[in-house]
C-alpha atoms as a PDB file:
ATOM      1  CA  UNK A   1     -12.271-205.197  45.114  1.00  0.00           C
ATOM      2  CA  UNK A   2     -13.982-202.843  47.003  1.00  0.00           C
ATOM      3  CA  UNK A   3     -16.376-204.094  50.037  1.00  0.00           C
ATOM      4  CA  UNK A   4     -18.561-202.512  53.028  1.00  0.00           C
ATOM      5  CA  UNK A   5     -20.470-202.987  55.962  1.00  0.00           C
ATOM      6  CA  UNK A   6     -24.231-202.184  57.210  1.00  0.00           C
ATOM      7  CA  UNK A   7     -26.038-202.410  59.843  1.00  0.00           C
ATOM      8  CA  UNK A   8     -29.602-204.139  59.031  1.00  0.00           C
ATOM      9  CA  UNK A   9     -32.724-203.905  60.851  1.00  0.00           C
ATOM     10  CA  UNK A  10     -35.841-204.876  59.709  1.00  0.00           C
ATOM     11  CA  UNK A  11     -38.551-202.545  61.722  1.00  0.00           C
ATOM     12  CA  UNK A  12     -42.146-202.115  61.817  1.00  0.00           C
ATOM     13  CA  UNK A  13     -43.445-198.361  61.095  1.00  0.00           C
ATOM     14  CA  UNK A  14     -47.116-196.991  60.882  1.00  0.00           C
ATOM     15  CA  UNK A  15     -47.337-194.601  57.629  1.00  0.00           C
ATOM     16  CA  UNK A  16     -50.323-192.610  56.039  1.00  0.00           C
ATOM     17  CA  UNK A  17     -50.387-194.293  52.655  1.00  0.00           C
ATOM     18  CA  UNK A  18     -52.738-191.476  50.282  1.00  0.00           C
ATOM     19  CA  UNK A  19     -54.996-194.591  49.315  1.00  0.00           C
ATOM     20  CA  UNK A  20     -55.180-197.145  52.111  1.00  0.00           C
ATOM     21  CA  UNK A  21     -55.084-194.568  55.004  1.00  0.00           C
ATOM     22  CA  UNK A  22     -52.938-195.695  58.253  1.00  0.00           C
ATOM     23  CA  UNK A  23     -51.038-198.670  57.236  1.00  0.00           C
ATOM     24  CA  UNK A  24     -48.265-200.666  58.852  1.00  0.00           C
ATOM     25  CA  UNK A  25     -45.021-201.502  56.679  1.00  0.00           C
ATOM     26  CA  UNK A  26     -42.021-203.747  57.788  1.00  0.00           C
ATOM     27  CA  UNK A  27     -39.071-201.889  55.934  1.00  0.00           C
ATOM     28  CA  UNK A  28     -35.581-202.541  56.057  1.00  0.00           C
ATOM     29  CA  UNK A  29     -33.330-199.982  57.876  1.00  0.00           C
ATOM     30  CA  UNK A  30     -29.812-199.414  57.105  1.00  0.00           C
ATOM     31  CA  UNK A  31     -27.471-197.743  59.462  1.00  0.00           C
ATOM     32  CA  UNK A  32     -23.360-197.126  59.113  1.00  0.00           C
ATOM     33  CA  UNK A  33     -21.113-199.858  60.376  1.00  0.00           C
ATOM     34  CA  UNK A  34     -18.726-199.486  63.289  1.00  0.00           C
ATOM     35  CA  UNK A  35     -16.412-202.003  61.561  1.00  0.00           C
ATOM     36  CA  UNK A  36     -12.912-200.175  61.382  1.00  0.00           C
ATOM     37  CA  UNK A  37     -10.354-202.864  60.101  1.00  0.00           C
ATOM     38  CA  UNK A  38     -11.003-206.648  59.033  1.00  0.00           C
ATOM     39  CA  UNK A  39      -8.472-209.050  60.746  1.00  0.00           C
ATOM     40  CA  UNK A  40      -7.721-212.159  59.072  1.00  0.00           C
ATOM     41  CA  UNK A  41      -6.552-215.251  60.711  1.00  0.00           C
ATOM     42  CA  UNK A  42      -3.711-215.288  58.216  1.00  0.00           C
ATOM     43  CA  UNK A  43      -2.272-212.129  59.688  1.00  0.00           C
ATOM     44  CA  UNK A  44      -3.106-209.452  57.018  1.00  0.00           C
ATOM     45  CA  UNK A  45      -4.789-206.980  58.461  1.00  0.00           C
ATOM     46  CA  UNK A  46      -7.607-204.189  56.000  1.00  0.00           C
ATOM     47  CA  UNK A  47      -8.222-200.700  57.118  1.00  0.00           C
ATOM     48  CA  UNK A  48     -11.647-199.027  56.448  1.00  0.00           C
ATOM     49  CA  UNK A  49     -10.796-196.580  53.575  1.00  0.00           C
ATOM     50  CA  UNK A  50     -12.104-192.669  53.967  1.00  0.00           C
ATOM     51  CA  UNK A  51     -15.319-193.531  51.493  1.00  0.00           C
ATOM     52  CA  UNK A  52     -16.088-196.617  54.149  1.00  0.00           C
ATOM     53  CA  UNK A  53     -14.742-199.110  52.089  1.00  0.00           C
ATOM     54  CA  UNK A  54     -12.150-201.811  52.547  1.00  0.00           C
ATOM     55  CA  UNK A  55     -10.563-202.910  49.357  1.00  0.00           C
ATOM     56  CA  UNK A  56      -9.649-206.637  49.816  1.00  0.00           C
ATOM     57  CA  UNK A  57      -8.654-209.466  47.287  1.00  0.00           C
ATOM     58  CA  UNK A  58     -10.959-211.387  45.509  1.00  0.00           C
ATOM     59  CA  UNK A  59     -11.109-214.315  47.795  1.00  0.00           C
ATOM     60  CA  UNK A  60     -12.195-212.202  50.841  1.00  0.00           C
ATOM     61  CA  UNK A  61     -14.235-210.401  49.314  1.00  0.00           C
ATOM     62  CA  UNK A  62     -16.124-213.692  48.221  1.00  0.00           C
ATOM     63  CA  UNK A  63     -15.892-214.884  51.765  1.00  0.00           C
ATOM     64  CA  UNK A  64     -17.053-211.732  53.493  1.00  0.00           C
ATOM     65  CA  UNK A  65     -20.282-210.859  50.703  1.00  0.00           C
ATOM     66  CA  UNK A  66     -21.446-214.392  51.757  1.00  0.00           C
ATOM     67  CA  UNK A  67     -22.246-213.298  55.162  1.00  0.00           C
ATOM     68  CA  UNK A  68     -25.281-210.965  56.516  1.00  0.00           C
ATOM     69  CA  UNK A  69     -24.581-206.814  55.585  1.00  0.00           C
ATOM     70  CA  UNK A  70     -21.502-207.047  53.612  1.00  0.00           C
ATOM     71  CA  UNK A  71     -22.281-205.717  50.083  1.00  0.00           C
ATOM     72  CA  UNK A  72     -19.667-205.137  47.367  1.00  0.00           C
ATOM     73  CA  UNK A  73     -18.824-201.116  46.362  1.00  0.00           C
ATOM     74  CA  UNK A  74     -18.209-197.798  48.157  1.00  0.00           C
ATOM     75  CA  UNK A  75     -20.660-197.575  51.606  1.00  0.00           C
ATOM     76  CA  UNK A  76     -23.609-195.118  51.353  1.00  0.00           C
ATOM     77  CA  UNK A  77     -22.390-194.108  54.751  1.00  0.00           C
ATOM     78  CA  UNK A  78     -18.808-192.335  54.088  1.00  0.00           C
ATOM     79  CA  UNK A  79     -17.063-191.036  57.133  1.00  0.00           C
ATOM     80  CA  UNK A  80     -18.033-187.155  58.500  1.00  0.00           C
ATOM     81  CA  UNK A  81     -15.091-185.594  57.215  1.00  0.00           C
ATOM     82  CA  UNK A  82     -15.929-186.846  53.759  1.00  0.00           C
ATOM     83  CA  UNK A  83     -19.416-185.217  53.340  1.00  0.00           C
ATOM     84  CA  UNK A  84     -19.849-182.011  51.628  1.00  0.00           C
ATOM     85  CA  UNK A  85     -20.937-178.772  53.239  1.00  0.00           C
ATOM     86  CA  UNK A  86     -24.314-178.233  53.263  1.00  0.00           C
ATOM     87  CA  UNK A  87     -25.165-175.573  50.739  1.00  0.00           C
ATOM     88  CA  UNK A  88     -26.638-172.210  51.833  1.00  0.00           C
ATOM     89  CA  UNK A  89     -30.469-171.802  51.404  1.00  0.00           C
ATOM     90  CA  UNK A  90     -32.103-168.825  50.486  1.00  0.00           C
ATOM     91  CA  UNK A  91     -35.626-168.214  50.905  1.00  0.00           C
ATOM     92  CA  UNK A  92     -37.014-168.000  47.106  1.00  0.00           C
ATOM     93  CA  UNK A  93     -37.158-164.431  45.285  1.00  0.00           C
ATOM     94  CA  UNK A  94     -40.634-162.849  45.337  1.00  0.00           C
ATOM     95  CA  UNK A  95     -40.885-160.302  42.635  1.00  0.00           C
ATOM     96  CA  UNK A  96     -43.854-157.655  43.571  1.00  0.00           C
ATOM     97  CA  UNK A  97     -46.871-157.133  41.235  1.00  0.00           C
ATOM     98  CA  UNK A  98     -46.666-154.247  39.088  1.00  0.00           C
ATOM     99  CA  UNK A  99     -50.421-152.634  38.328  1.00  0.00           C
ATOM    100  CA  UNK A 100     -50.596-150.857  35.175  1.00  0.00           C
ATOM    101  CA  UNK A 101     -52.208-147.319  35.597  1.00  0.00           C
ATOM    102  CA  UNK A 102     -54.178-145.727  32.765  1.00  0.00           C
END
């Protein structure tokens, strides 16, 4: 079973909102973990997979979801190397206006 790790912060931000004007909002804020390997006290030992991940048994994973940032997949937050490249963007094609001459 496949696990991960967040950071959570709850944070208070001032926004525009288009129909109640300057509003403050208390959103949740999710960084990436710094967690590298899970040590259990039964000597086995989980690395942190490339996609941020550590794929555990059943039992840990049951243990670990119970507690505070631990949710149960692939992180939204894989490591650098695993990102793609950034696509190149080109400015949009402006075609010119022909006049019609009589």
């Amino acid at each position: 079973m496949k696990i991960h790790h967040v950071h959570q912060d709850f944070v208070d931000r001032w926004v525009t909102d288009p129909n109640l004007g300057v509003v403050k909002r208390h959103e949740l804020v999710m960084k990436p973990s710094s967690i590298d390997s899970i040590a259990l006290p039964d000597g086995r030992t989980f690395s942190r997979a490339a996609d941020g991940s550590f794929d555990v048994d059943a039992i840990t994973a049951k243990h670990f979801l119970a507690m505070p940032g631990w949710q149960e997949g692939p992180s939204p937050f894989p490591d650098d190397d695993m990102e793609p490249e950034p696509e190149e963007v080109r400015p949009p094609r402006v075609s010119k206006a022909r006049t019609s001459r009589s």
